[in-house]
Structure formats: C-alpha cells, structure tokens
C-alpha atoms as a PDB file:
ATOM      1  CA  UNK A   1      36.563 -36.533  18.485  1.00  0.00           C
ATOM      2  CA  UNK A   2      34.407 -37.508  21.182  1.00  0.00           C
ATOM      3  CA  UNK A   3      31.910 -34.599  22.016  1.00  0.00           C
ATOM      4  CA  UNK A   4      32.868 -32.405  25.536  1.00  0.00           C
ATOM      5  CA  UNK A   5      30.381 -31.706  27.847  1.00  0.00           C
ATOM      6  CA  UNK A   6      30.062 -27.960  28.878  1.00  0.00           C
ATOM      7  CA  UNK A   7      27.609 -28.185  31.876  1.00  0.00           C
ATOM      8  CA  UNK A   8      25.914 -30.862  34.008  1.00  0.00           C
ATOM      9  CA  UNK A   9      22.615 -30.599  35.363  1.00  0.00           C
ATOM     10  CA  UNK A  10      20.386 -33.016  36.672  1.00  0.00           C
ATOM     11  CA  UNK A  11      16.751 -33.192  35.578  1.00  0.00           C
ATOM     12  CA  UNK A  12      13.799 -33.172  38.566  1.00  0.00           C
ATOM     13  CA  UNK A  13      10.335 -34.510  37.692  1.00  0.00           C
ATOM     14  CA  UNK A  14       8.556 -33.884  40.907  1.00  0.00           C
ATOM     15  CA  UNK A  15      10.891 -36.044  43.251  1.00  0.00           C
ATOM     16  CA  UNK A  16      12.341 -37.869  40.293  1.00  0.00           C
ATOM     17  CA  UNK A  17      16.132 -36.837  39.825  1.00  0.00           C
ATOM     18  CA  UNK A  18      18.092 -38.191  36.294  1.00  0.00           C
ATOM     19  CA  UNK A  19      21.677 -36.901  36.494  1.00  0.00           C
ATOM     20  CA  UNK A  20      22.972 -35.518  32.841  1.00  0.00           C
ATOM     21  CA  UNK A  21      25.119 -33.260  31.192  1.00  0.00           C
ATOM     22  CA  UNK A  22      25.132 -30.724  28.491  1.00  0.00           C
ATOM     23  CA  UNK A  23      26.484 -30.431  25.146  1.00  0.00           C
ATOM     24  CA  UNK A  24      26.467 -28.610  22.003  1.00  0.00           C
ATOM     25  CA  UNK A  25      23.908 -29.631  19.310  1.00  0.00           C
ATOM     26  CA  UNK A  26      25.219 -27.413  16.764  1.00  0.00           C
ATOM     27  CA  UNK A  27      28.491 -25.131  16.261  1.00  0.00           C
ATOM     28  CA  UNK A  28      29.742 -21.858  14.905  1.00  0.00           C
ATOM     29  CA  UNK A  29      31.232 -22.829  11.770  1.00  0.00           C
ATOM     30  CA  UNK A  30      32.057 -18.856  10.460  1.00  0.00           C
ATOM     31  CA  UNK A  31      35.399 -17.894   9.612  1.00  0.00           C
ATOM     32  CA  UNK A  32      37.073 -15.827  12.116  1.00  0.00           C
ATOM     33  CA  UNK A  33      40.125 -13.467  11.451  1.00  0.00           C
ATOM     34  CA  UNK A  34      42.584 -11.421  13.110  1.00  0.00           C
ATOM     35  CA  UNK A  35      43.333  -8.257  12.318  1.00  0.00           C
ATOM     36  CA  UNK A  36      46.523  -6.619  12.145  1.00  0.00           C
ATOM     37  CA  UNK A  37      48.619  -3.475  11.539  1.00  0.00           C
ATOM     38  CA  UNK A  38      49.173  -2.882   8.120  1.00  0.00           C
ATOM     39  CA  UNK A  39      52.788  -1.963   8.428  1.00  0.00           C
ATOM     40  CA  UNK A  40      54.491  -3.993  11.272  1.00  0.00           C
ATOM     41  CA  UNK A  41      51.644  -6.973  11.052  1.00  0.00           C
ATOM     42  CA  UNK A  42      50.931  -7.027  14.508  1.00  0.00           C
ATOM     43  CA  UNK A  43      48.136  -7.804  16.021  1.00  0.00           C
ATOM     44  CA  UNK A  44      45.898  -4.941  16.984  1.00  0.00           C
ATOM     45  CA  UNK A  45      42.910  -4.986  19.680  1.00  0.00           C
ATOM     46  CA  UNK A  46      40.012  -3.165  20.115  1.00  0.00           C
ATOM     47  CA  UNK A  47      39.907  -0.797  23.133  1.00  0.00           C
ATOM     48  CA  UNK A  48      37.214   1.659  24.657  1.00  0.00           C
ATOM     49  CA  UNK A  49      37.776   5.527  24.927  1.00  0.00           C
ATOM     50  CA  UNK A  50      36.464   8.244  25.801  1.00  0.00           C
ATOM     51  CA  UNK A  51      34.791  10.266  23.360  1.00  0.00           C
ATOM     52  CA  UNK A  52      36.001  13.569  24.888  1.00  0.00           C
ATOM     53  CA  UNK A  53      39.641  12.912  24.895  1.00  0.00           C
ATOM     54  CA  UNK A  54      40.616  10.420  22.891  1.00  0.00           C
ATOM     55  CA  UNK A  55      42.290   8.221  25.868  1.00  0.00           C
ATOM     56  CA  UNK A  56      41.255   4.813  26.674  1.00  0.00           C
ATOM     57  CA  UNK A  57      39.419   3.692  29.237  1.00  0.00           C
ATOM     58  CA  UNK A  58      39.598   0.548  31.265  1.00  0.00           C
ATOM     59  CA  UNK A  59      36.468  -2.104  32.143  1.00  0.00           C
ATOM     60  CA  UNK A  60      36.481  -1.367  35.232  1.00  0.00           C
ATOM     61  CA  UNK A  61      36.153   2.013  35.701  1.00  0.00           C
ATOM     62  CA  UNK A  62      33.320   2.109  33.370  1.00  0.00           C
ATOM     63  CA  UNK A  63      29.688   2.112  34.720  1.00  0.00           C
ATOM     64  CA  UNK A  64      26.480   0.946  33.203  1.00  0.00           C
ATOM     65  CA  UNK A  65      23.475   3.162  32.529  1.00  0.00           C
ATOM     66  CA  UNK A  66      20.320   2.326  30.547  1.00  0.00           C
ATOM     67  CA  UNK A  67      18.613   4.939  27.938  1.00  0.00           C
ATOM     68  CA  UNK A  68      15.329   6.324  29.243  1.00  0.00           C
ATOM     69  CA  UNK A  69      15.321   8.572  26.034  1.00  0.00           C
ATOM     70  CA  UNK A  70      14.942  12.267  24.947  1.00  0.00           C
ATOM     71  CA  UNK A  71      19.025  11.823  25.965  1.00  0.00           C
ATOM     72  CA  UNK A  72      18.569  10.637  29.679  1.00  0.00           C
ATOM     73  CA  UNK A  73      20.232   8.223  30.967  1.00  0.00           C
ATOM     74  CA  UNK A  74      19.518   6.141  34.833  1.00  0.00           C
ATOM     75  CA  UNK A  75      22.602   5.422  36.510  1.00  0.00           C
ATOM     76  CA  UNK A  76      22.805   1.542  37.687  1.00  0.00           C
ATOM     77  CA  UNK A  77      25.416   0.463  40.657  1.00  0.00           C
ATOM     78  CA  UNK A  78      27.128  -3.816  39.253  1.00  0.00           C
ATOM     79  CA  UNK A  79      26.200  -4.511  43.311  1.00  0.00           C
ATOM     80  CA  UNK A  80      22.607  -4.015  42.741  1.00  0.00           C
ATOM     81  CA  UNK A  81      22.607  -5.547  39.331  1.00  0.00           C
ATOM     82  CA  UNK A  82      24.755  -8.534  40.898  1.00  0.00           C
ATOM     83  CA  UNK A  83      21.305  -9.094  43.388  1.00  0.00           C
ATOM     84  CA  UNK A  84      18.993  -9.291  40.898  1.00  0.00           C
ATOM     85  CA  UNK A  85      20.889 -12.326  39.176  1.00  0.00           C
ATOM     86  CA  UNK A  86      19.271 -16.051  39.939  1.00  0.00           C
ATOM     87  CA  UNK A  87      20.558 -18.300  42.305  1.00  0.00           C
ATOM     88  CA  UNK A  88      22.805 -20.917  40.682  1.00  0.00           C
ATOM     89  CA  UNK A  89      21.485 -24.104  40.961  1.00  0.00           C
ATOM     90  CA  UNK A  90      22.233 -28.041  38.535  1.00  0.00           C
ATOM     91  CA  UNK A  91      18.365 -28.195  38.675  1.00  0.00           C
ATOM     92  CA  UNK A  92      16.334 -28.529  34.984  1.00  0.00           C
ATOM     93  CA  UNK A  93      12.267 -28.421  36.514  1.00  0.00           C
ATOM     94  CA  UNK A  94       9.847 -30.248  34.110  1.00  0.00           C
ATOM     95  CA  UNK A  95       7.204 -28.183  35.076  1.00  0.00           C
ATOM     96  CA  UNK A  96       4.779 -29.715  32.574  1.00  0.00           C
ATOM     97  CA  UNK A  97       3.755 -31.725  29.279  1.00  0.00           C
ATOM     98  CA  UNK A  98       2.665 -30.798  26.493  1.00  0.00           C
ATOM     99  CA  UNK A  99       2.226 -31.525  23.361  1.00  0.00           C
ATOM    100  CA  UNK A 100       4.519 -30.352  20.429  1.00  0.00           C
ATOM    101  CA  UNK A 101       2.060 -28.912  18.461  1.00  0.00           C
ATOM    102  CA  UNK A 102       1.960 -26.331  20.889  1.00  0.00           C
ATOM    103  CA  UNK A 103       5.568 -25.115  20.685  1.00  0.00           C
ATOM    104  CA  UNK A 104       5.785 -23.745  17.192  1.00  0.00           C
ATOM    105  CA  UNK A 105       8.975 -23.109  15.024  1.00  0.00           C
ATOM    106  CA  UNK A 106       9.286 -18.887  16.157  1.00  0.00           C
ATOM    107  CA  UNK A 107      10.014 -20.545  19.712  1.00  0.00           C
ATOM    108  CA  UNK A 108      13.164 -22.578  19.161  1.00  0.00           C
ATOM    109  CA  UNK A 109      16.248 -20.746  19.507  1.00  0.00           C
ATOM    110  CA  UNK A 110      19.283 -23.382  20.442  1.00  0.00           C
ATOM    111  CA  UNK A 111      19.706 -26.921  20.488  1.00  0.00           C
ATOM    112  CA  UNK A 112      21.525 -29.034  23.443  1.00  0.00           C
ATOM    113  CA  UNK A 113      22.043 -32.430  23.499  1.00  0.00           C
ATOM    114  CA  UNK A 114      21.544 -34.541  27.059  1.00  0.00           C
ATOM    115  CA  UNK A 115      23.780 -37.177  27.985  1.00  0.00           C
ATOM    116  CA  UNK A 116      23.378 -39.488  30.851  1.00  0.00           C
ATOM    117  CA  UNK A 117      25.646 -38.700  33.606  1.00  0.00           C
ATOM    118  CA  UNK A 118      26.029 -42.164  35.535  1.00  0.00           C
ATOM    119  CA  UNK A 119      22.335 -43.426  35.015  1.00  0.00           C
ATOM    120  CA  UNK A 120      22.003 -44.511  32.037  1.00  0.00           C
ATOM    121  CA  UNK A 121      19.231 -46.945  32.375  1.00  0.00           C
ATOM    122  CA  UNK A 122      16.667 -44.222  33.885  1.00  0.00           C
ATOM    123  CA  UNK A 123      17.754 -41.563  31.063  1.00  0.00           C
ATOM    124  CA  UNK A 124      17.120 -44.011  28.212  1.00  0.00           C
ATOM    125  CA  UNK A 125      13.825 -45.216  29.445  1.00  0.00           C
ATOM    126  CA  UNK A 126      12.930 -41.087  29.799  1.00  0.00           C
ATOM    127  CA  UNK A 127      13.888 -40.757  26.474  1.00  0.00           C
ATOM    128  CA  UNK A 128      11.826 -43.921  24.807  1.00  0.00           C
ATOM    129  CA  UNK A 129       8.758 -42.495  27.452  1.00  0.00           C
ATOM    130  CA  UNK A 130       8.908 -39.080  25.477  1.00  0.00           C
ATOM    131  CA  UNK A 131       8.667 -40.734  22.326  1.00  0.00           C
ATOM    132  CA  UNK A 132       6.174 -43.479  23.288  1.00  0.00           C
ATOM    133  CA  UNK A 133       3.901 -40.538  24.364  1.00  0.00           C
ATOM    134  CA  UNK A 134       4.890 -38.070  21.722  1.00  0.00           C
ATOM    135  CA  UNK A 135       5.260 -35.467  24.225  1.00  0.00           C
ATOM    136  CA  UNK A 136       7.732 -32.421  25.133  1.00  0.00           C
ATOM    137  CA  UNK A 137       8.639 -31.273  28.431  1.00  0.00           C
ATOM    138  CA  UNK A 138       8.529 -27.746  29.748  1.00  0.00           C
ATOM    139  CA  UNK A 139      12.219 -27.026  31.501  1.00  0.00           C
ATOM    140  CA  UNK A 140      13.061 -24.205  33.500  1.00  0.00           C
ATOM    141  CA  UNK A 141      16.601 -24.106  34.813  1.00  0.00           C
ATOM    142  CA  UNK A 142      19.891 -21.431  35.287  1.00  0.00           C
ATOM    143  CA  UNK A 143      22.808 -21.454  34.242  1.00  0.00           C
ATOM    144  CA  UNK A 144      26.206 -19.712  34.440  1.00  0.00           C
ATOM    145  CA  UNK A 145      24.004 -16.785  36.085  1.00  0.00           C
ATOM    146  CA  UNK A 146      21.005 -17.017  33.306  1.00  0.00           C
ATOM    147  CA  UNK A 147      17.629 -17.865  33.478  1.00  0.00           C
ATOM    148  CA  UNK A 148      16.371 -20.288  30.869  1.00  0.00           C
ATOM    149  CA  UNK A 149      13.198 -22.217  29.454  1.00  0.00           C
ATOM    150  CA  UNK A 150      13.236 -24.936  26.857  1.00  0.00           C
ATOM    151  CA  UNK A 151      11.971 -27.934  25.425  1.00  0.00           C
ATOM    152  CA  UNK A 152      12.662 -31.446  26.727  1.00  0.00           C
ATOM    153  CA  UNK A 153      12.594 -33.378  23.412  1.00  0.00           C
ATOM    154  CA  UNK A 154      13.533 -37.007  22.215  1.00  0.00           C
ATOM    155  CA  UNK A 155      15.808 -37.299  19.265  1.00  0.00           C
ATOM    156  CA  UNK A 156      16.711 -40.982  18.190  1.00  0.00           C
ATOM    157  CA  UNK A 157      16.497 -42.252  21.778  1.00  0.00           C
ATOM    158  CA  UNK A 158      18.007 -39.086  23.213  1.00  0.00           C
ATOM    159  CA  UNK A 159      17.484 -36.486  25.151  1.00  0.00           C
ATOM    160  CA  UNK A 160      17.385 -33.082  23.726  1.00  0.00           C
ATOM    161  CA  UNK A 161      17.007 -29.741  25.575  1.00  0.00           C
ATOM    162  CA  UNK A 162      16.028 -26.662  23.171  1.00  0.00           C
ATOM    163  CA  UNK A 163      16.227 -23.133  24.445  1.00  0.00           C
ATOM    164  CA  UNK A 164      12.719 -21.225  24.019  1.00  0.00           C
ATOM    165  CA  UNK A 165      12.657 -17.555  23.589  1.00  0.00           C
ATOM    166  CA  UNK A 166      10.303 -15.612  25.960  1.00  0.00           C
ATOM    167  CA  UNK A 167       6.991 -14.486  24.899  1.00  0.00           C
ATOM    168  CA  UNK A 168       7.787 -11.077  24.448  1.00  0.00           C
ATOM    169  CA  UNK A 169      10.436 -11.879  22.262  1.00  0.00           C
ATOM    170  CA  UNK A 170       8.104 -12.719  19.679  1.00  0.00           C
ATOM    171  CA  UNK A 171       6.314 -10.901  17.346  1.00  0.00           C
ATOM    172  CA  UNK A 172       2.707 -11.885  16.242  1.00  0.00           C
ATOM    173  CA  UNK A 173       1.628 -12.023  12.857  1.00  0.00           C
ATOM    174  CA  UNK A 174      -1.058 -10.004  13.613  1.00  0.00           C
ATOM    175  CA  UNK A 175       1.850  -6.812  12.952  1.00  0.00           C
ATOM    176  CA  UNK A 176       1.804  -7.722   9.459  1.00  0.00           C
ATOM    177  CA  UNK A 177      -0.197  -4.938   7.100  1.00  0.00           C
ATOM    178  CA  UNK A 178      -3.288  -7.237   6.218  1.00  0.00           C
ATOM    179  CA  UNK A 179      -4.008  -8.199   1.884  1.00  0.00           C
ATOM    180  CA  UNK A 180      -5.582  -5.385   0.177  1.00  0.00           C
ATOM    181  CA  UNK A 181      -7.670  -5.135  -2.651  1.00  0.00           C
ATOM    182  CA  UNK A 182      -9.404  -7.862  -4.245  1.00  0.00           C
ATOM    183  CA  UNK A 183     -10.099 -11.534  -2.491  1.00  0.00           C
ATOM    184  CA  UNK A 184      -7.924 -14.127  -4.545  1.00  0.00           C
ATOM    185  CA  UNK A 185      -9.366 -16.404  -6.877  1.00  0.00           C
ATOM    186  CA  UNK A 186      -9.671 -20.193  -6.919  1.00  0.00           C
ATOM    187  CA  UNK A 187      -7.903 -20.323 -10.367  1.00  0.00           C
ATOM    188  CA  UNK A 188      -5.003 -18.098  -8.783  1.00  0.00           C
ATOM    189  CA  UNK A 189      -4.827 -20.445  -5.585  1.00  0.00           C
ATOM    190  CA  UNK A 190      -4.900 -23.630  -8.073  1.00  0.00           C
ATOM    191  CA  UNK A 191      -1.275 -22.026  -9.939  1.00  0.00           C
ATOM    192  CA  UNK A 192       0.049 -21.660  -6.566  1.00  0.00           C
ATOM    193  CA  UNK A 193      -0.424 -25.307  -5.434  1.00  0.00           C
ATOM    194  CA  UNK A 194       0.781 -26.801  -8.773  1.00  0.00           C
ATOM    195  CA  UNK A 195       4.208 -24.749  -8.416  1.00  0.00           C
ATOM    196  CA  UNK A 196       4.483 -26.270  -4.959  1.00  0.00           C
ATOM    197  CA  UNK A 197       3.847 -29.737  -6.096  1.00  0.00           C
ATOM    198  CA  UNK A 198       5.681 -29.436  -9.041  1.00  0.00           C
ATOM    199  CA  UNK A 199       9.526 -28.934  -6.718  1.00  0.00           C
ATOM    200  CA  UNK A 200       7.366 -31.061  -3.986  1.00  0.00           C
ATOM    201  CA  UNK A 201      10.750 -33.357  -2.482  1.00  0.00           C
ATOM    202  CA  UNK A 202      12.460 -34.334   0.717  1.00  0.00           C
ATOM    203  CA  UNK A 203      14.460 -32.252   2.559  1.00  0.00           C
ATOM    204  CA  UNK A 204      18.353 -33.024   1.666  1.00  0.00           C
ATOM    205  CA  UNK A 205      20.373 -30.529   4.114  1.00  0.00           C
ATOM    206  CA  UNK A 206      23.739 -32.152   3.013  1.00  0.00           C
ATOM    207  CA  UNK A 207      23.211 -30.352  -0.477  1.00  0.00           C
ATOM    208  CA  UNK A 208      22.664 -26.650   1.021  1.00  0.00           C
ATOM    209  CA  UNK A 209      26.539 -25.453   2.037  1.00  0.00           C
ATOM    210  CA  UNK A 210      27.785 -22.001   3.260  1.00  0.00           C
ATOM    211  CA  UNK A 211      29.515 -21.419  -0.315  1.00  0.00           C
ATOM    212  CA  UNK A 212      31.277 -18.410   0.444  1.00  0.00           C
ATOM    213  CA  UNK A 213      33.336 -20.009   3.489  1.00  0.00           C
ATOM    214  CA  UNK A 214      34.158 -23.009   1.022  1.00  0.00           C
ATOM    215  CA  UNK A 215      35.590 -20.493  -1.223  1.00  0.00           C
ATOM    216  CA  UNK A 216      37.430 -18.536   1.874  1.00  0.00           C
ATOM    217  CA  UNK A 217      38.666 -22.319   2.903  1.00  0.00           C
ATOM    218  CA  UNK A 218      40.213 -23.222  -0.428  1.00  0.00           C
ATOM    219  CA  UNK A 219      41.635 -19.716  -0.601  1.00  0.00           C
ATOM    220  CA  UNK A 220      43.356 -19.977   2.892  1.00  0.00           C
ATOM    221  CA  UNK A 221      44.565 -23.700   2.122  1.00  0.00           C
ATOM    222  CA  UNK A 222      46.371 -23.035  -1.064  1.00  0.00           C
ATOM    223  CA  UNK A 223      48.168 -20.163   0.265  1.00  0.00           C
ATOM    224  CA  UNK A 224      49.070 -21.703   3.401  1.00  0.00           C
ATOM    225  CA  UNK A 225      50.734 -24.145   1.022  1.00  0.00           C
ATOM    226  CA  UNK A 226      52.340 -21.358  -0.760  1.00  0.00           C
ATOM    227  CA  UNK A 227      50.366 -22.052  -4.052  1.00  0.00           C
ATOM    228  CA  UNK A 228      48.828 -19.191  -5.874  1.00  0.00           C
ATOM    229  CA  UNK A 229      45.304 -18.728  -5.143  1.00  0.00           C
ATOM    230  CA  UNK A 230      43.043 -19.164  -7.668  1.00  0.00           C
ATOM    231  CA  UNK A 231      40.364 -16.980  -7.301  1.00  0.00           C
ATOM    232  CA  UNK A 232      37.237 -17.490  -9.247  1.00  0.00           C
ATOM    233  CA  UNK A 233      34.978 -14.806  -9.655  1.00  0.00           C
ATOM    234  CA  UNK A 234      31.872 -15.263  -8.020  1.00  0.00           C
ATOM    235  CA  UNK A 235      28.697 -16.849  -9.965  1.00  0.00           C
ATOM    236  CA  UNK A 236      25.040 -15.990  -8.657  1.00  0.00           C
ATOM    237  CA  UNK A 237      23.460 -19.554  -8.297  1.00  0.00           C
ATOM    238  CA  UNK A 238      20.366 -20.098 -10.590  1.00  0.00           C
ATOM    239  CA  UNK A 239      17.632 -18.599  -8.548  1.00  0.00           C
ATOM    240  CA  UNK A 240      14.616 -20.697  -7.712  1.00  0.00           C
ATOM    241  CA  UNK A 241      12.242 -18.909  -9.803  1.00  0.00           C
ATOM    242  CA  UNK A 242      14.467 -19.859 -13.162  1.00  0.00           C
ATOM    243  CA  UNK A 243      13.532 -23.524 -12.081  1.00  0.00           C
ATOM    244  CA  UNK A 244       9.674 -22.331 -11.690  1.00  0.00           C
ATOM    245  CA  UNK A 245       9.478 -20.636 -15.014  1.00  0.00           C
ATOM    246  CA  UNK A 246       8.461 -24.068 -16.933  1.00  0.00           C
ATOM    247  CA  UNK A 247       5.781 -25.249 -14.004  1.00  0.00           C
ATOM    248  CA  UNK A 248       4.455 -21.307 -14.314  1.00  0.00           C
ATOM    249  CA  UNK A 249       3.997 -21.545 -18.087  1.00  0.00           C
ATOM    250  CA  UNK A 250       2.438 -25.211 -17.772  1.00  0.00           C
ATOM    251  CA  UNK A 251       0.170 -23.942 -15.033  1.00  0.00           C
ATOM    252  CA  UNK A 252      -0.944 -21.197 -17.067  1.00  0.00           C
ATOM    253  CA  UNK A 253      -1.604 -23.480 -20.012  1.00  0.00           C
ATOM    254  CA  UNK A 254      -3.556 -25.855 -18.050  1.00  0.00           C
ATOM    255  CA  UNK A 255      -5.482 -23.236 -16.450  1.00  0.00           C
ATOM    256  CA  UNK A 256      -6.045 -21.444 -19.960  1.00  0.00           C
ATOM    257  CA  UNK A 257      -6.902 -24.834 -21.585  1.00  0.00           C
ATOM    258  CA  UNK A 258      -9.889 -25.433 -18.456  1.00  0.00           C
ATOM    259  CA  UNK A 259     -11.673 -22.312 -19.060  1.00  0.00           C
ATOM    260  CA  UNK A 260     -11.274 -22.542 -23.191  1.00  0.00           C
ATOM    261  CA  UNK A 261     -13.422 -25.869 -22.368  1.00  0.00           C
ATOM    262  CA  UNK A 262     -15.687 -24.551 -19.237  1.00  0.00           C
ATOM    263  CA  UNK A 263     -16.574 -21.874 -22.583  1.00  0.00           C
ATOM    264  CA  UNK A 264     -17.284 -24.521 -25.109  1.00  0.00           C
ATOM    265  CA  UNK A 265     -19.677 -26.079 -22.771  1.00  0.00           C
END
C-alpha cells in the first residue's frame, strides 16, 4: 500500500523554496480494544462528571484552569488561549547547519519522511547535498496549530525530518547521584570491556519483536476462526546475563591467571 501523505509543507533555505510533503516514518503497532458491557455487550464510552453529583458533563461547558499549588487554581478564558497559538503557515525554515554530532540521541523524538511534491529534481539533489556534506539542518515550522523544531536529515537519498524535543525537556546527566566510594580499578575496567567484546555484533532489529502482541495476534486469529485458543503460558526469555555468565567466569580466569604470573615474576 502506497504510503499517504498527512501534511505538505514546503522547505525555505533563505529564498530557496523545495515543495514536499509529510509522512509517517514509523506507526503505532499496539493492540487496541473496545470495551463493552458485560451483560448486553455493548459498547460503553468514557464520559466526564462532576465529582459532586455524579452527572455528566459536556466539553463544552467545561473550562480550563492550571494548578498554581497549595490547591489554587488560575482560571484561563479558550479566546485568550486561542491568541497565543502560532500562525499557520506550509513553511519548514532551515535556519542553520550543523553537524550531527551535535544533535545527540536524548533529542530525537519522531521520525517523518519528506517526499517531493512536484520537484523532484531540486529535492533529490538536497538530499545527495546533505549527504555529500554530512550535515543536518535545523527546521523550525507549525503545524496543525503547533510549534515544532527538528532535524533535516538524509536517509538513502531522502529526506527525513525528525522532531527535536525542547531544551527544557531534557534532563542533564549532571542529576544523576555521582559514584561513591572507591575509584575503579584497571583490572575491573579490563572485565567490563571483555564482556562487551565478547556479545560485540551488528545490530539485527528484525530479531527483537513485541512478543506479547504476537501472542494477543494468534489468540485473536484462532478465535475469530472459531478454533480454540491455545494459550501457552508465558516463558521469561533467557536474560542477557545467563549468556554473560561464561565470558564473566573466563574474564575472571584470565584476570586471575595475569596476576598469578605478575606474582611469579
């Protein structure tokens, strides 16, 4: 099925315009239910109410307020919140360079793809400029009444657009409680590096699968087939450190063996 576009945009590097649209780089694959009445099996929904009496209470004649603590609460009017939106614009401003080094992992938050939108000559040759000059763009642009910034990256000779979190979104190592007690010794730091060279691979994604919504899957299949079900009981995969145990014990060997002959000498 050919992929749908859910926005267009067009891309502005100083006067330079490149048309594109948006689309989805990655997708909700959870398993959603319904849930129903237990007796007549109809569907039920969920419904706000108030508190005091019991009755529910529709959108709109609810009104937002935001927690100022110690059990206040500031009143806010949806026509002054409505003004403080941004203007709606199709623009995505490159507003600079940089290079990806400088946009670590803790920034990335979702993945678009770009697709030309009519000019496909200028897109591809903006895509195999990014790579040539292994750099990422800085993108600022709004959409459906939201302010973003992302990264303009190349992916195979396309254009990707990845939504950055804002800097106060992020919390700095620096938080962490720092080591106590003793510094660590070489030995100790030599164990550590021969456990992570002895699972040292490549990165295979097709082998890591959301188990539990395979097992859902089959379980909704056979009984929409009117089979019985067979349901398994769940077994605990063998945990990483099980597959560390034997580098562990030949780490400690080898480490026990070296000092045995650092003492004979």
């Amino acid at each position: 099925m050919a992929a749908r576009a859910i926005w267009k945009g067009v891309i502005r590097v100083g006067k330079t315009e490149l048309p594109v649209k948006l689309y989805s780089a990655v997708q909700d694959r959870s398993i959603h239910f319904r849930l129903l009445h237990r007796k007549d099996k109809e569907p039920v929904k969920q419904q706000m109410v108030n508190p005091e009496s019991g009755d529910p209470v529709e959108y709109k004649k609810t009104k937002k307020a935001f927690p100022l603590g110690r059990g206040r609460l500031l009143m806010l009017d949806e026509e002054d919140l409505q003004k403080l939106e941004p203007e709606e614009s199709r623009d995505i401003a490159i507003t600079r360079f940089v290079d990806p080094e400088q946009i670590d992992h803790r920034w990335y938050e979702r993945a678009y793809y770009l697709g030309p939108d009519g000019d496909t000559a200028n897109y591809f040759a903006a895509a195999a400029a990014l790579a040539q000059k292994k750099k990422h763009g800085v993108a600022r642009w709004v959409m459906r009444k939201k302010e973003y910034v992302g990264a303009l990256v190349e992916e195979k000779g396309y254009l990707m657009l990845i939504v950055l979190r804002y800097a106060n979104e992020l919390i700095d190592a620096d938080v962490l409680r720092a080591p106590e007690g003793r510094p660590l010794q070489k030995r100790e730091i030599q164990m550590a590096e021969q456990l992570i060279a002895a699972l040292e691979d490549r990165f295979d994604p097709s082998s890591y699968q959301d188990a539990y919504r395979e097992r859902v899957m089959e379980l909704i299949n056979a009984k929409a087939k009117g089979k019985k079900p067979k349901v398994a009981k769940f077994t605990r995969r063998k945990p990483a450190g099980d597959e560390l145990t034997g580098a562990l014990e030949a780490s400690l060997a080898s480490l026990k063996k070296g000092a045995w002959i650092a003492r004979r000498n």
